[in-house]
Structure formats: structure tokens, C-alpha cells
N, C-alpha and C. Protein backbone atom coordinates (compact mmCIF):
# COMPACT_ATOMS: atom_id res chain seq x y z
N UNK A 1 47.94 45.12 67.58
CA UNK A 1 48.59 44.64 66.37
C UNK A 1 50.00 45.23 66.30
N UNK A 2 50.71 44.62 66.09
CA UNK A 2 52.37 44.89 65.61
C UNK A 2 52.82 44.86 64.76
N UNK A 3 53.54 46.30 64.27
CA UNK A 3 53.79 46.26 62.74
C UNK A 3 55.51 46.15 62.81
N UNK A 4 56.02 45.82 64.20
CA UNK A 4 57.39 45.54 63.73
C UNK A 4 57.68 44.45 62.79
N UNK A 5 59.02 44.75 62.47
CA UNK A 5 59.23 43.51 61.42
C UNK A 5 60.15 43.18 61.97
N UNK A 6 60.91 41.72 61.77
CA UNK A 6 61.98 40.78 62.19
C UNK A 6 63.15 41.12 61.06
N UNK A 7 64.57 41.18 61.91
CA UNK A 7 65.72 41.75 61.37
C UNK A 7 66.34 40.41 61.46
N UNK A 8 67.22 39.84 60.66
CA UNK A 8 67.84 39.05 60.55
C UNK A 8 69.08 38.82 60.15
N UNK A 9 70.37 38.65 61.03
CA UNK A 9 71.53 38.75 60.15
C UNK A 9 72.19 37.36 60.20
N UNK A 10 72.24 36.84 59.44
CA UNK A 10 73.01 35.45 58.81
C UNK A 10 74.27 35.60 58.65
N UNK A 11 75.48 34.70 59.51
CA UNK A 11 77.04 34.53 59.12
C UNK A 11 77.20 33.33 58.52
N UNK A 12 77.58 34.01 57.09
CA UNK A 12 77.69 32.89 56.41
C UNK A 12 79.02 32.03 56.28
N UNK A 13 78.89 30.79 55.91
CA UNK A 13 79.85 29.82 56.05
C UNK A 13 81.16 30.29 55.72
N UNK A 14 82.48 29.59 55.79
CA UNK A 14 83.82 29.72 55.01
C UNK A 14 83.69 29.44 53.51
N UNK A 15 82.77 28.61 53.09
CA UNK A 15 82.62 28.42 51.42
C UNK A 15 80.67 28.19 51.39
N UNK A 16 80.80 29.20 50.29
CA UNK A 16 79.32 29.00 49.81
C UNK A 16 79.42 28.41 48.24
N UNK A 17 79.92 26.89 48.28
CA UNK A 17 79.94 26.23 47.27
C UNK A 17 79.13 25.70 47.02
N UNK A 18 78.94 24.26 46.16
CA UNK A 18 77.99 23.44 46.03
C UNK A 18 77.54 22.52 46.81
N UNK A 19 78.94 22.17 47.75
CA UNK A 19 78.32 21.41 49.08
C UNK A 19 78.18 21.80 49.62
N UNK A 20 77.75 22.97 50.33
CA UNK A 20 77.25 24.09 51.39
C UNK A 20 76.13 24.83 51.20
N UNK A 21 76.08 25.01 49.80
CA UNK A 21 74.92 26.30 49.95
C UNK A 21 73.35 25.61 50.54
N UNK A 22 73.28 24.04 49.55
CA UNK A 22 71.58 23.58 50.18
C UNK A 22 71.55 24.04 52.03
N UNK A 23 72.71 23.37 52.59
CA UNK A 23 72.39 23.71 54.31
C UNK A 23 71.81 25.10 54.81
N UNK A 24 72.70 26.22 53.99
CA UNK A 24 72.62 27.54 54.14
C UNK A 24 71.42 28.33 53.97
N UNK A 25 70.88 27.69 52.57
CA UNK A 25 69.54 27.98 51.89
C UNK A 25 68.24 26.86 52.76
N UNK A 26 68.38 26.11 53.44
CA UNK A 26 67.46 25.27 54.69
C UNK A 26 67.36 26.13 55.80
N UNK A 27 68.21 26.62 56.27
CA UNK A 27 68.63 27.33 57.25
C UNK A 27 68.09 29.24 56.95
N UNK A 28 67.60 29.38 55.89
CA UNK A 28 67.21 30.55 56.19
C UNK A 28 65.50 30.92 55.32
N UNK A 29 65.40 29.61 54.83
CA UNK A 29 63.76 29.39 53.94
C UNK A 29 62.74 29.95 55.04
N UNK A 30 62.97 29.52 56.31
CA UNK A 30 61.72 29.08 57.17
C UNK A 30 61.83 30.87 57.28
N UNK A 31 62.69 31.71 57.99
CA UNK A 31 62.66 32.99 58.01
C UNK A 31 62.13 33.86 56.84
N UNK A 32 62.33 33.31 55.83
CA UNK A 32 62.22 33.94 54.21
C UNK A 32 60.93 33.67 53.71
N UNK A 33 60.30 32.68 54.67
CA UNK A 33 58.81 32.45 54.18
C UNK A 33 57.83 33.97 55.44
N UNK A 34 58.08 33.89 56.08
CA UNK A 34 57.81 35.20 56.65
C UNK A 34 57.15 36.92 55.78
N UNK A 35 55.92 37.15 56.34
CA UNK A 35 56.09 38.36 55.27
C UNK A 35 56.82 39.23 55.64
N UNK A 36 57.32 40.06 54.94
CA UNK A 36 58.02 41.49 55.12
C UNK A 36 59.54 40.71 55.26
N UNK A 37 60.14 39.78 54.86
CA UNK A 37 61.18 39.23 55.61
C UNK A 37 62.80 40.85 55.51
N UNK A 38 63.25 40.71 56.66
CA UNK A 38 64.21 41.45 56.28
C UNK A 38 65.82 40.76 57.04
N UNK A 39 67.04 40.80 56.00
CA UNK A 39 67.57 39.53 55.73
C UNK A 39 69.15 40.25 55.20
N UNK A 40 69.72 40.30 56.42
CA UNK A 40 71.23 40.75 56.42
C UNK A 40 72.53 39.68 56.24
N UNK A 41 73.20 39.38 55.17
CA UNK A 41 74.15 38.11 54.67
C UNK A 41 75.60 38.81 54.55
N UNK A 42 76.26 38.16 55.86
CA UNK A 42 77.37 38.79 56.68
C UNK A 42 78.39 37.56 55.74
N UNK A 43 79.36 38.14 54.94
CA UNK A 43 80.12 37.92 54.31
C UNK A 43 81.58 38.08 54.86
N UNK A 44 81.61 37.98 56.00
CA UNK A 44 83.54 38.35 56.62
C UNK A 44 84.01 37.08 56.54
N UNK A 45 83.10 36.09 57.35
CA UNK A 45 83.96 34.84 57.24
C UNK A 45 84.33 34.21 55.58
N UNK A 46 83.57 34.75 55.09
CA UNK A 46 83.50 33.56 53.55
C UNK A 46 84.90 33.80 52.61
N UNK A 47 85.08 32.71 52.13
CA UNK A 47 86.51 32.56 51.54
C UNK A 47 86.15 32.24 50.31
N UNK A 48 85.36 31.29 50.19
CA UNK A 48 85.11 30.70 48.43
C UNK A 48 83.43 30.58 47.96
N UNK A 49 83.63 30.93 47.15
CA UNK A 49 82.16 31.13 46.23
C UNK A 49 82.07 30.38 45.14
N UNK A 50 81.25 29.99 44.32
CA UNK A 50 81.12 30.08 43.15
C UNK A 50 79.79 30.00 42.66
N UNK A 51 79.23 29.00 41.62
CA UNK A 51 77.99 29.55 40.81
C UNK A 51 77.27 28.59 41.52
N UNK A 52 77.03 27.65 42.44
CA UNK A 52 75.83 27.57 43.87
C UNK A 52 75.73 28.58 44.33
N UNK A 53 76.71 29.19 45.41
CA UNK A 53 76.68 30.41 45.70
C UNK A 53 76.13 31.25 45.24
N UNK A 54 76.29 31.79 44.19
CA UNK A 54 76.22 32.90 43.50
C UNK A 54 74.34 32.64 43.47
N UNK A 55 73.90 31.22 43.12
CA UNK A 55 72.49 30.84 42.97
C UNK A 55 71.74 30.92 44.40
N UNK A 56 72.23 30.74 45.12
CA UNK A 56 71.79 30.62 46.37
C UNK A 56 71.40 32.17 47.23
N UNK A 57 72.35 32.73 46.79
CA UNK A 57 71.95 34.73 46.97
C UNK A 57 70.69 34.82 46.03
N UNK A 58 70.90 34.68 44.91
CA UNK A 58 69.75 35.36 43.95
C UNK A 58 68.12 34.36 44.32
N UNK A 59 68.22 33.16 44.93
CA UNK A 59 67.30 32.56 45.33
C UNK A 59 66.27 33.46 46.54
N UNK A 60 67.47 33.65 47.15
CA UNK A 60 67.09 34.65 48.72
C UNK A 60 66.49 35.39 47.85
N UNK A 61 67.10 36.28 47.36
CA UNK A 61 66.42 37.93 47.05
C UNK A 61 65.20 37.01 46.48
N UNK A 62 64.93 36.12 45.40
CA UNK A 62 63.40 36.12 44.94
C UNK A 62 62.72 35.76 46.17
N UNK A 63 63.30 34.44 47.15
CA UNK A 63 62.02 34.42 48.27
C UNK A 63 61.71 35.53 49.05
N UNK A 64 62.26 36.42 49.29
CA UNK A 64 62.13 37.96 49.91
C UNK A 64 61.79 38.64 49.02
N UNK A 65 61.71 39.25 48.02
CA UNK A 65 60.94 40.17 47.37
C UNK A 65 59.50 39.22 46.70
N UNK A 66 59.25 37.95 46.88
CA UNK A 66 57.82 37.56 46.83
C UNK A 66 56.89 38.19 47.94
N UNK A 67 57.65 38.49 49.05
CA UNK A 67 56.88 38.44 50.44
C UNK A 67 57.08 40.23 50.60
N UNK A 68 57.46 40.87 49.79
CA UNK A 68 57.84 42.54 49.83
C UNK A 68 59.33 42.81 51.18
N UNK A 69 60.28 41.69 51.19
CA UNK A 69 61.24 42.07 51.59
C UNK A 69 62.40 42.55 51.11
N UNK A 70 63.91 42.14 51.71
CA UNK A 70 64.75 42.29 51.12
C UNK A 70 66.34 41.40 52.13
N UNK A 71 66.72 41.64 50.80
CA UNK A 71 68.29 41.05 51.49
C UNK A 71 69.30 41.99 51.16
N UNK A 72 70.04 42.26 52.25
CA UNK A 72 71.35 43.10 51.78
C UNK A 72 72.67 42.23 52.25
N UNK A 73 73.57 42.70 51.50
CA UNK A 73 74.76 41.91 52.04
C UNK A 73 75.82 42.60 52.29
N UNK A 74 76.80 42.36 53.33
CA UNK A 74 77.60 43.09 54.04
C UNK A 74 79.20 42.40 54.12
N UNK A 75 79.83 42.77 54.32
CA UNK A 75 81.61 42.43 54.35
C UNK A 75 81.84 41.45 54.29
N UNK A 76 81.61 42.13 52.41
CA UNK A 76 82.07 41.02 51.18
C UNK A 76 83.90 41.27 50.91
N UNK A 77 84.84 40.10 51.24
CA UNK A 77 86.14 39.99 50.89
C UNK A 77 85.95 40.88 49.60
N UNK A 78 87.07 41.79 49.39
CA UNK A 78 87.31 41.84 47.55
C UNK A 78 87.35 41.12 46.78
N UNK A 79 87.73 40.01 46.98
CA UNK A 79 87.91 38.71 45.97
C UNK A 79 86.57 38.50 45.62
N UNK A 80 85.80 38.29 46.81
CA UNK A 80 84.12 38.26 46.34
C UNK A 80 83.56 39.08 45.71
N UNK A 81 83.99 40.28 46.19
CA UNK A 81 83.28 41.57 45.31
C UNK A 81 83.49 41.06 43.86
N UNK A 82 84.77 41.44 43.70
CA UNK A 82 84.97 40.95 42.23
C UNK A 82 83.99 39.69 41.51
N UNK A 83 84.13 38.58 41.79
CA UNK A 83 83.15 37.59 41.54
C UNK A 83 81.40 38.01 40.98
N UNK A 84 81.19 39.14 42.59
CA UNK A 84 79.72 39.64 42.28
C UNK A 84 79.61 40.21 41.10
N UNK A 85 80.75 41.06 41.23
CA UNK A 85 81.06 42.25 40.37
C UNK A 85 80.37 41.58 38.48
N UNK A 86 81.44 41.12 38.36
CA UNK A 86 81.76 40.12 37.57
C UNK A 86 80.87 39.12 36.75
N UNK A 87 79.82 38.81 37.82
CA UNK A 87 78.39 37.73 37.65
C UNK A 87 77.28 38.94 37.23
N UNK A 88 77.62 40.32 37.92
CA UNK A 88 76.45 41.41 37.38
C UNK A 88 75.28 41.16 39.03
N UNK A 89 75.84 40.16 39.94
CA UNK A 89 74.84 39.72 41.01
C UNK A 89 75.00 41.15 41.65
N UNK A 90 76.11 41.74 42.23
CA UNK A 90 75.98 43.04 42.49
C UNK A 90 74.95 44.15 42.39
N UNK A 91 74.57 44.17 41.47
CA UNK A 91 73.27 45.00 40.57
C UNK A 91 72.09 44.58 41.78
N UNK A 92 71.63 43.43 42.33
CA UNK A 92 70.48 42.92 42.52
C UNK A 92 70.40 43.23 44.41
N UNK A 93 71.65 43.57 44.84
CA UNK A 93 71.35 44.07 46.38
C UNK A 93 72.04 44.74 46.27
N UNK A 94 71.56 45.68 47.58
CA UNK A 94 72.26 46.68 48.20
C UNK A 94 73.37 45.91 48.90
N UNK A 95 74.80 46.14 48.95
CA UNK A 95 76.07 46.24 49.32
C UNK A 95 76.55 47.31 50.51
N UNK A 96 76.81 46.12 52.04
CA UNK A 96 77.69 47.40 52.69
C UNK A 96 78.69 46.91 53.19
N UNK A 97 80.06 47.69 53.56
CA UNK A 97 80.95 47.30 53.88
C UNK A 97 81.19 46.75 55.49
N UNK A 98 79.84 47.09 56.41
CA UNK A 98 80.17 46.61 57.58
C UNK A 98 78.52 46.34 57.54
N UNK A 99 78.77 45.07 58.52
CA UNK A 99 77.05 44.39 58.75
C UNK A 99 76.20 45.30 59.58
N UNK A 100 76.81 46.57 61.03
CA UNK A 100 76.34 47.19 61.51
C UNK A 100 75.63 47.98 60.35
N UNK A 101 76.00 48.69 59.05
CA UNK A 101 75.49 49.76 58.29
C UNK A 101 74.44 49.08 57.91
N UNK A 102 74.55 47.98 56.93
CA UNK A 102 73.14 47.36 56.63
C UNK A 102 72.28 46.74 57.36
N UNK A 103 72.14 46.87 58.69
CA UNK A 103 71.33 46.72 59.55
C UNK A 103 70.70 48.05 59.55
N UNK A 104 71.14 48.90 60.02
CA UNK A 104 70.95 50.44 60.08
C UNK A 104 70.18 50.63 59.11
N UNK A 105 70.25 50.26 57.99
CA UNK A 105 69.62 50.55 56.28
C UNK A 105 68.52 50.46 56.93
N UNK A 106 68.18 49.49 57.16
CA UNK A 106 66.79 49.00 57.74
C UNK A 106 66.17 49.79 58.57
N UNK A 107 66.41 50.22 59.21
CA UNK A 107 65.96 51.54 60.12
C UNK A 107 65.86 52.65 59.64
N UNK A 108 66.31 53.39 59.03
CA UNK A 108 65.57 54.31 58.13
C UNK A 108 64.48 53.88 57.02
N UNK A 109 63.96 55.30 57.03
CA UNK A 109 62.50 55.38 56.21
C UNK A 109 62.94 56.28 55.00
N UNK A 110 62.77 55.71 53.85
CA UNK A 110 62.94 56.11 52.72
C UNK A 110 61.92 57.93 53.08
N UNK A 111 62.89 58.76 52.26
CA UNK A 111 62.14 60.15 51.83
C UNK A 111 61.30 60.33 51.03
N UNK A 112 59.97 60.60 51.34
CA UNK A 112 59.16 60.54 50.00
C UNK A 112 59.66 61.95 49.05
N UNK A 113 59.30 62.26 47.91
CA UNK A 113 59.46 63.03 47.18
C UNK A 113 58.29 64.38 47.38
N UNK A 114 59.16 65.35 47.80
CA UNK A 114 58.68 66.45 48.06
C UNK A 114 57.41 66.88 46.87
N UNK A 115 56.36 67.22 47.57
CA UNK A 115 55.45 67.57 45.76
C UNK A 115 54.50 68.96 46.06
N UNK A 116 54.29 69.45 44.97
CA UNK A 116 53.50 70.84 45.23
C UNK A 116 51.89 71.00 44.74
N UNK A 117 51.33 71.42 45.18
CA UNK A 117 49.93 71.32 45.46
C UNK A 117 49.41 70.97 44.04
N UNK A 118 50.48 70.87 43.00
CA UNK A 118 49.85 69.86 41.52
C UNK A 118 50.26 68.68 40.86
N UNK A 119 51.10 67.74 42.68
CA UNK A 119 51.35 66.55 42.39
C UNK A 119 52.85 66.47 41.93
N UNK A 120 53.64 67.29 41.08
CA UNK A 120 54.45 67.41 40.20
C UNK A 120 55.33 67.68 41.77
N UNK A 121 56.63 66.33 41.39
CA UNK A 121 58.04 66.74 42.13
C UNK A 121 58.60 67.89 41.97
N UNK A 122 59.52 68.17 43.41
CA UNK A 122 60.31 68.97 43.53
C UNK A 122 61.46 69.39 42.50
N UNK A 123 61.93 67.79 42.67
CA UNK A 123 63.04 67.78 41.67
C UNK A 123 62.56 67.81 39.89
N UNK A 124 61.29 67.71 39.91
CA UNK A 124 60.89 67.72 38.10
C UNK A 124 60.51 69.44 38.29
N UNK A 125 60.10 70.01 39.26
CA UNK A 125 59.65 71.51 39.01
C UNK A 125 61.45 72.62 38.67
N UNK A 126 62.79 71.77 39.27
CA UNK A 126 63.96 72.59 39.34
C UNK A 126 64.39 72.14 37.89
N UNK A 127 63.93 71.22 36.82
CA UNK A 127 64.77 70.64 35.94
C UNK A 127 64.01 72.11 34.52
């Protein structure tokens, strides 16, 4: 049995408008139906956004966190940032400035929280 999981990084179009995003969002369902999906959205090429766009990210993250995945997104123009910024979409993924880092994300293993023989965290025993 194999517990790897499938890494995926998507370059997304020059515009994730309203005539673009259905292709974009076809193009990455079949991966997103997958369990565990894990789902990297490479933002260098993209020039224009708006509220398809903006729908079409927050679509991803729900079909990936149905299945216990995730999407991160990576080198987002400033202009976009702002936009995310702006929409509050920001809030809902992790953000990196180069697609190599949020790949990497993925490869590390979260730290569990240190605990002492009465359950009670590290960090709640120093407060």
C-alpha cells in the first residue's frame, strides 16, 4: 500500500477572467476529485483577475478540503496580491512568493505540540 500523495503544480493562464476560468476549473476537477489532493496555483504568468477568478480559487480550496487537501498559491503579481488582499481571499490559503517554497510546504510535517505526562502543552505549562 502507498501512502504517497500526488503534488500538483498548475500554471495558470494570462487572465483568470470569466472567459477562462470554466477551462481552468475543467482542467484541474479530475485531480481535485482525488483524495488527499495536494494543489500548487503558480501565479507568475497571470495578468488579470477578477470575481470568476477570484470564484474559481475559492471553488478549488472547497473541492480540496472536501477530500482533506489543500491548495496553496505562489507568485502572485502585487497587483494580484492586492485584489486578494482586498476580496479577504488571502485569509483562505497559504501564500508563497516562489512556487519552489510552496511545493516544499508540502514536504514538511507539521510539529506536534510538545506535552507532559498530563496532556497539558508546552506552551500552556510556560504561560
Amino acid at each position: 500500500m502507498s501512502t504517497e500523495r500526488l503534488l500538483v503544480v498548475n500554471h495558470l493562464p494570462e487572465k483568470l477572467t470569466v472567459g477562462h476560468t470554466k477551462v481552468v476549473l475543467e482542467k484541474l476537477l479530475p485531480f481535485l476529485k482525488n483524495d488527499r489532493p495536494q494543489l500548487v496555483l503558480d501565479f507568475s504568468g497571470v495578468s488579470r483577475l477578477d470575481s470568476a477568478g477570484i470564484e474559481m480559487l475559492v471553488q478549488c480550496m472547497e473541492h480540496a478540503m472536501k477530500r482533506n487537501g489543500d491548495v496553496k498559491l505562489a507568485a502572485i503579481p502585487p497587483a494580484l496580491a492586492v485584489i486578494l488582499e482586498v476580496t479577504r481571499v488571502d485569509r483562505l490559503f497559504e501564500i508563497y512568493e516562489k512556487t519552489s517554497d510552496a511545493v516544499e510546504s508540502f514536504q514538511r510535517f507539521p510539529m506536534p505540540a510538545m506535552q507532559d505526562r498530563n496532556g497539558a502543552s508546552a506552551a500552556a505549562n510556560a504561560a
